[in-house]
C-alpha atoms as a PDB file:
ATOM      1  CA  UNK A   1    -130.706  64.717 114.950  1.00  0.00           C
ATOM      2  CA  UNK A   2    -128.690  61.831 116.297  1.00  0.00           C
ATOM      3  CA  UNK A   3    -124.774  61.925 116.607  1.00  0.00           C
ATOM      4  CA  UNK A   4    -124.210  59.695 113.743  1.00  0.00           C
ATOM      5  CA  UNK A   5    -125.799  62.150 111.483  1.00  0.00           C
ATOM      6  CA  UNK A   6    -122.640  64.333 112.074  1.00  0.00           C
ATOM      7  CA  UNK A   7    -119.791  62.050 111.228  1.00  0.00           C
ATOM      8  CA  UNK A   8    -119.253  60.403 107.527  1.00  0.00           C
ATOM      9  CA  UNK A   9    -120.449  56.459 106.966  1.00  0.00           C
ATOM     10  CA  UNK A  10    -117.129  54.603 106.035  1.00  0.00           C
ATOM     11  CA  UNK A  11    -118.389  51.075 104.520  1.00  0.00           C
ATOM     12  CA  UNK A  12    -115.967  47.812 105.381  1.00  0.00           C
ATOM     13  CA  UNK A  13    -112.337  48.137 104.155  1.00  0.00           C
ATOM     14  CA  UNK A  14    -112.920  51.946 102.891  1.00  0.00           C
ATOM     15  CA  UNK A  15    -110.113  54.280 103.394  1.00  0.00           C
ATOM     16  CA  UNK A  16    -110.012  57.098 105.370  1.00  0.00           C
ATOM     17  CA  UNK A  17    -106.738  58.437 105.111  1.00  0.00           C
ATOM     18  CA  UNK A  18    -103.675  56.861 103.039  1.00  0.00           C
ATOM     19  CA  UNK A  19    -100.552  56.434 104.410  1.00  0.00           C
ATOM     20  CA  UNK A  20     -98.281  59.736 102.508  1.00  0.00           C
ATOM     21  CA  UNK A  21    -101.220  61.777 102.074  1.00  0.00           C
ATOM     22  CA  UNK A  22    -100.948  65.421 103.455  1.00  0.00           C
ATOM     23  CA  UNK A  23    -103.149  65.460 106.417  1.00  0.00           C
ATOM     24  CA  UNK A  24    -105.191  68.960 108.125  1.00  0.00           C
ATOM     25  CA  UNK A  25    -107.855  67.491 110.660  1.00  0.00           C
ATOM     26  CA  UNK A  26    -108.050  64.503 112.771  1.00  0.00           C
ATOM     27  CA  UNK A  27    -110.641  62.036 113.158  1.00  0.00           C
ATOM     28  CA  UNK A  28    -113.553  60.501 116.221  1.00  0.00           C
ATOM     29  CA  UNK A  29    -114.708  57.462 115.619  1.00  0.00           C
ATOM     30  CA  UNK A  30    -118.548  57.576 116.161  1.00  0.00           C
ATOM     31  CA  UNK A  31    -119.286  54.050 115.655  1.00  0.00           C
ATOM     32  CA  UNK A  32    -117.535  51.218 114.439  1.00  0.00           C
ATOM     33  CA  UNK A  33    -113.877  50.035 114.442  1.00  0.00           C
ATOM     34  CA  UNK A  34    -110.969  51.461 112.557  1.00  0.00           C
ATOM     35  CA  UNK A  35    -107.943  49.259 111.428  1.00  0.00           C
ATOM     36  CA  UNK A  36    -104.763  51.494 111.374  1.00  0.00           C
ATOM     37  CA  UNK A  37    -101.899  50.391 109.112  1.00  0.00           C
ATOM     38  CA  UNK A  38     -98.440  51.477 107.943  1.00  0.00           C
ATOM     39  CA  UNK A  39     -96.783  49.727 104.418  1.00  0.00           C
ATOM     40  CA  UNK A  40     -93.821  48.997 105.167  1.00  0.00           C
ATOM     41  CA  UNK A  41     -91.775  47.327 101.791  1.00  0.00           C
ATOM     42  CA  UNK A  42     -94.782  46.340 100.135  1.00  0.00           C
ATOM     43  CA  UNK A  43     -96.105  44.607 103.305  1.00  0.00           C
ATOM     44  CA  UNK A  44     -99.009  45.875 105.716  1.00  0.00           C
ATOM     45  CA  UNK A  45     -98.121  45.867 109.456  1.00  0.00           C
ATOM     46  CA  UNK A  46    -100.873  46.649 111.859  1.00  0.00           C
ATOM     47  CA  UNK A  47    -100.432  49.346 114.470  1.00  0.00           C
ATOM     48  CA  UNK A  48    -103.661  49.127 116.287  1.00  0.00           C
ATOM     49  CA  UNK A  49    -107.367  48.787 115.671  1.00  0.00           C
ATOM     50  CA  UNK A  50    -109.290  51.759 117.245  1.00  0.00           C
ATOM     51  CA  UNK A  51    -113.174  51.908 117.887  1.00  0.00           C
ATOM     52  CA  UNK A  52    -115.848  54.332 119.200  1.00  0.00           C
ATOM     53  CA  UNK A  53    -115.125  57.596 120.916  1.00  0.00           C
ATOM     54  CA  UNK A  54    -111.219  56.955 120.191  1.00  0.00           C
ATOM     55  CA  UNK A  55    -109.437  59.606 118.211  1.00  0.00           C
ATOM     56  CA  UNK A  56    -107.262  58.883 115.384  1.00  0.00           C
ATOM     57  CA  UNK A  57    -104.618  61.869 112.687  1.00  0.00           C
ATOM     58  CA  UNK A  58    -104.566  63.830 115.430  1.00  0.00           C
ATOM     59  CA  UNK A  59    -100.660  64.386 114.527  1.00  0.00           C
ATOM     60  CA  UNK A  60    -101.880  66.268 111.653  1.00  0.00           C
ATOM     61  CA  UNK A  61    -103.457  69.490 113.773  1.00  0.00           C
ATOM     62  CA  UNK A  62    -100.132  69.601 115.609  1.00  0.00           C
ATOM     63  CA  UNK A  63     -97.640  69.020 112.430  1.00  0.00           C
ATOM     64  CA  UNK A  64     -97.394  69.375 108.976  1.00  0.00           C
ATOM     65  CA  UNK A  65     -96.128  66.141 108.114  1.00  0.00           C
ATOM     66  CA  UNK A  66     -97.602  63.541 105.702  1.00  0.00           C
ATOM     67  CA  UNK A  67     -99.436  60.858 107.336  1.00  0.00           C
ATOM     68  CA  UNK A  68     -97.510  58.090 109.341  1.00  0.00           C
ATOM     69  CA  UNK A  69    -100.067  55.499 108.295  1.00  0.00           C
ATOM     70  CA  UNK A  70    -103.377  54.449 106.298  1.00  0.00           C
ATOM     71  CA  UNK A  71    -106.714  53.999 108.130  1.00  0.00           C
ATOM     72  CA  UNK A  72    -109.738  51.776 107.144  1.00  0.00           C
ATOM     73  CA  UNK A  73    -112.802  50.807 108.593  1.00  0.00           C
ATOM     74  CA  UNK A  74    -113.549  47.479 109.843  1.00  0.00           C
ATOM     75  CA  UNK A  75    -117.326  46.965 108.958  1.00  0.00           C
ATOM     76  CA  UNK A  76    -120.051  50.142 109.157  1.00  0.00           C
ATOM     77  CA  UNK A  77    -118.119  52.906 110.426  1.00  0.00           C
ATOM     78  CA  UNK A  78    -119.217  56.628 111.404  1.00  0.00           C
ATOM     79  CA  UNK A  79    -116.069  58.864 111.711  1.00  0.00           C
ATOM     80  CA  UNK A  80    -116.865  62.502 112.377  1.00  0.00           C
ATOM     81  CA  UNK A  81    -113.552  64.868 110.891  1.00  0.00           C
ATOM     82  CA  UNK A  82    -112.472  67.916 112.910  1.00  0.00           C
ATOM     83  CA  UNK A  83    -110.297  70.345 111.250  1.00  0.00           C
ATOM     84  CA  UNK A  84    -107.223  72.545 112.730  1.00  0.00           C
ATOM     85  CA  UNK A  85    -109.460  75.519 112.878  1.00  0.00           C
ATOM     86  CA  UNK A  86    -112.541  73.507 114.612  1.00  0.00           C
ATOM     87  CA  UNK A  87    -110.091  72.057 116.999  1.00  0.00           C
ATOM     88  CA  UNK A  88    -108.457  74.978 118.059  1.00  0.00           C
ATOM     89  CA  UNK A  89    -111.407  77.195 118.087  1.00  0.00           C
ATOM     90  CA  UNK A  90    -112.730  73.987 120.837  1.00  0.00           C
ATOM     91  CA  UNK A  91    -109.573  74.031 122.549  1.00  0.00           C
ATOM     92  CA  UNK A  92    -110.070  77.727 123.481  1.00  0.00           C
ATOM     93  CA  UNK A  93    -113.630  76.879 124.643  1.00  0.00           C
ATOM     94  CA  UNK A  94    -112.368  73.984 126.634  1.00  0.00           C
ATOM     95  CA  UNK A  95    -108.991  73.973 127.404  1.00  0.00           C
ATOM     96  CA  UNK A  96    -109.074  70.633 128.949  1.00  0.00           C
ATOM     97  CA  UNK A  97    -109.791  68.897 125.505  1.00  0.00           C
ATOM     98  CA  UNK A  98    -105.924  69.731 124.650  1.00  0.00           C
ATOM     99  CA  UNK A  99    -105.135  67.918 127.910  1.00  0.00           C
ATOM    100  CA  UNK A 100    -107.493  64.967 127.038  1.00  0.00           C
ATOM    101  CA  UNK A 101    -105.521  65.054 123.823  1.00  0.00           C
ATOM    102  CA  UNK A 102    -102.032  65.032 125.493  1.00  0.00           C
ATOM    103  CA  UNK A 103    -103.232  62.394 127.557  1.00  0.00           C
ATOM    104  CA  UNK A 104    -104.141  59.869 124.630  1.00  0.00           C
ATOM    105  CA  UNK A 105    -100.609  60.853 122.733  1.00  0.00           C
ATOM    106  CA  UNK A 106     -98.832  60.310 125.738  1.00  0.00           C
ATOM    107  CA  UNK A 107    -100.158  57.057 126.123  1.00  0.00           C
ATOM    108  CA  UNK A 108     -99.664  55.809 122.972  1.00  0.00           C
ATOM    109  CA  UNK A 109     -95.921  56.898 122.844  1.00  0.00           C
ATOM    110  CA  UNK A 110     -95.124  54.595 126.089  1.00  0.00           C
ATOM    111  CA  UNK A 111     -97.302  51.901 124.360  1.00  0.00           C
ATOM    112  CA  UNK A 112     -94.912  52.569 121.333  1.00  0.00           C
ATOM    113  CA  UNK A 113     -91.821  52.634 123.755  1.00  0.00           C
ATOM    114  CA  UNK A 114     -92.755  49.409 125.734  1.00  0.00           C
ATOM    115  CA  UNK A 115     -93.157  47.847 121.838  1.00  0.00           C
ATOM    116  CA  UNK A 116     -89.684  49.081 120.788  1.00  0.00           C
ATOM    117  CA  UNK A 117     -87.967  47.795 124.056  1.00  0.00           C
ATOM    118  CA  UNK A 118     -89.560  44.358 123.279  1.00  0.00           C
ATOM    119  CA  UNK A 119     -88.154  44.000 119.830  1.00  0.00           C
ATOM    120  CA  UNK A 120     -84.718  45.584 120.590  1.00  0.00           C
ATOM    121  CA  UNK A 121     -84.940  42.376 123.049  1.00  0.00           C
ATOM    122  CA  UNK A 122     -85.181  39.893 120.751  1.00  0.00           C
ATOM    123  CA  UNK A 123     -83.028  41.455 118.017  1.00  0.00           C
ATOM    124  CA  UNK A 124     -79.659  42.095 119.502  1.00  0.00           C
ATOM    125  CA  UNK A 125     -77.182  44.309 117.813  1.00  0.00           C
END
Protein backbone atom coordinates (compact mmCIF):
# COMPACT_ATOMS: atom_id res chain seq x y z
CA UNK A 1 0.00 0.00 0.00
CA UNK A 2 1.58 3.27 -1.01
CA UNK A 3 1.22 6.56 1.12
CA UNK A 4 -1.16 8.13 -1.20
CA UNK A 5 -3.60 5.43 -0.57
CA UNK A 6 -4.00 6.98 2.97
CA UNK A 7 -4.80 10.58 2.29
CA UNK A 8 -8.10 11.80 0.22
CA UNK A 9 -7.61 12.84 -3.77
CA UNK A 10 -8.66 16.62 -3.88
CA UNK A 11 -9.17 17.36 -7.82
CA UNK A 12 -8.04 21.16 -9.06
CA UNK A 13 -9.88 24.04 -7.30
CA UNK A 14 -11.81 21.50 -4.79
CA UNK A 15 -12.28 22.67 -1.33
CA UNK A 16 -10.98 21.33 1.57
CA UNK A 17 -12.05 23.40 4.24
CA UNK A 18 -14.21 26.78 3.93
CA UNK A 19 -13.30 29.69 5.51
CA UNK A 20 -16.21 29.83 8.86
CA UNK A 21 -16.58 26.25 8.96
CA UNK A 22 -16.06 24.60 12.46
CA UNK A 23 -12.86 22.79 12.17
CA UNK A 24 -11.62 19.26 14.48
CA UNK A 25 -8.43 17.84 12.61
CA UNK A 26 -5.74 19.30 10.61
CA UNK A 27 -4.42 18.41 7.38
CA UNK A 28 -0.67 16.83 5.47
CA UNK A 29 -0.42 17.43 2.23
CA UNK A 30 0.70 14.12 0.54
CA UNK A 31 1.08 15.34 -2.87
CA UNK A 32 0.22 18.29 -4.64
CA UNK A 33 -0.12 22.02 -3.78
CA UNK A 34 -2.71 23.68 -1.65
CA UNK A 35 -3.82 27.38 -2.24
CA UNK A 36 -4.86 28.91 1.18
CA UNK A 37 -7.28 31.86 1.11
CA UNK A 38 -9.19 34.19 3.43
CA UNK A 39 -12.49 36.43 1.88
CA UNK A 40 -12.10 39.35 2.96
CA UNK A 41 -15.33 41.87 1.72
CA UNK A 42 -16.23 39.79 -1.04
CA UNK A 43 -12.59 39.67 -2.29
CA UNK A 44 -10.06 36.60 -2.06
CA UNK A 45 -6.60 37.46 -0.63
CA UNK A 46 -4.00 34.78 -0.73
CA UNK A 47 -2.13 33.80 2.40
CA UNK A 48 0.19 31.23 1.08
CA UNK A 49 0.27 28.24 -1.22
CA UNK A 50 1.47 25.08 0.68
CA UNK A 51 2.69 21.72 -0.97
CA UNK A 52 3.88 18.21 0.03
CA UNK A 53 4.72 17.15 3.54
CA UNK A 54 3.53 20.79 4.77
CA UNK A 55 0.77 20.85 7.33
CA UNK A 56 -2.16 23.00 7.07
CA UNK A 57 -5.82 23.60 10.14
CA UNK A 58 -3.60 22.69 12.51
CA UNK A 59 -5.22 25.69 14.69
CA UNK A 60 -8.19 23.59 14.86
CA UNK A 61 -6.57 20.61 17.29
CA UNK A 62 -5.36 23.42 19.53
CA UNK A 63 -8.71 25.76 19.46
CA UNK A 64 -12.15 25.69 18.96
CA UNK A 65 -12.51 28.44 16.71
CA UNK A 66 -14.04 28.49 13.19
CA UNK A 67 -11.60 28.39 10.49
CA UNK A 68 -9.40 31.54 9.71
CA UNK A 69 -9.44 30.70 6.01
CA UNK A 70 -10.61 28.39 2.96
CA UNK A 71 -8.20 25.84 1.40
CA UNK A 72 -8.19 24.42 -2.21
CA UNK A 73 -6.09 22.36 -4.16
CA UNK A 74 -4.06 23.51 -6.94
CA UNK A 75 -4.19 20.55 -9.49
CA UNK A 76 -4.23 16.57 -8.19
CA UNK A 77 -3.91 16.79 -4.61
CA UNK A 78 -3.57 13.92 -1.84
CA UNK A 79 -4.26 15.43 1.66
CA UNK A 80 -4.26 12.86 4.44
CA UNK A 81 -6.73 14.38 7.65
CA UNK A 82 -5.60 13.75 11.24
CA UNK A 83 -8.07 14.28 13.89
CA UNK A 84 -7.61 15.77 17.64
CA UNK A 85 -7.73 12.31 19.00
CA UNK A 86 -5.14 10.80 16.26
CA UNK A 87 -2.93 13.71 16.93
CA UNK A 88 -2.79 13.59 20.43
CA UNK A 89 -2.75 9.91 20.79
CA UNK A 90 0.79 10.56 18.21
CA UNK A 91 1.92 13.26 20.29
CA UNK A 92 2.12 10.92 23.33
CA UNK A 93 4.00 8.37 21.15
CA UNK A 94 6.32 11.03 19.93
CA UNK A 95 6.52 13.92 21.82
CA UNK A 96 8.73 15.65 19.44
CA UNK A 97 5.89 15.86 16.73
CA UNK A 98 4.26 18.69 19.13
CA UNK A 99 7.66 20.40 18.90
CA UNK A 100 7.83 19.93 15.06
CA UNK A 101 4.39 21.47 15.26
CA UNK A 102 5.44 24.49 17.44
CA UNK A 103 8.18 24.92 15.21
CA UNK A 104 6.04 25.39 11.90
CA UNK A 105 3.43 27.82 13.98
CA UNK A 106 6.15 29.70 15.22
CA UNK A 107 7.43 30.30 11.98
CA UNK A 108 4.57 31.29 10.37
CA UNK A 109 3.61 33.89 13.11
CA UNK A 110 7.10 35.87 12.47
CA UNK A 111 6.35 35.39 8.70
CA UNK A 112 2.91 36.99 9.65
CA UNK A 113 4.72 39.65 11.89
CA UNK A 114 7.47 40.61 9.29
CA UNK A 115 4.11 40.98 6.77
CA UNK A 116 2.27 43.25 9.25
CA UNK A 117 5.41 45.48 9.92
CA UNK A 118 5.65 45.91 6.09
CA UNK A 119 2.17 47.20 5.58
CA UNK A 120 2.01 49.31 8.81
CA UNK A 121 5.10 50.88 6.71
CA UNK A 122 3.45 51.91 3.94
CA UNK A 123 0.13 52.85 5.58
CA UNK A 124 0.88 55.41 8.19
CA UNK A 125 -1.62 56.30 10.81
Amino acid sequence: MNEESLGKIYQDREFVIRQGEVGNCMYVIQSGQVEIFREEAGHEVRLRLAGANELFGEMAIVDKEVRSASVRAVGRTTILTIDKRTFLRRVHEDPSLAYRIMETMSHRIRQLVEELARLKTRTPF
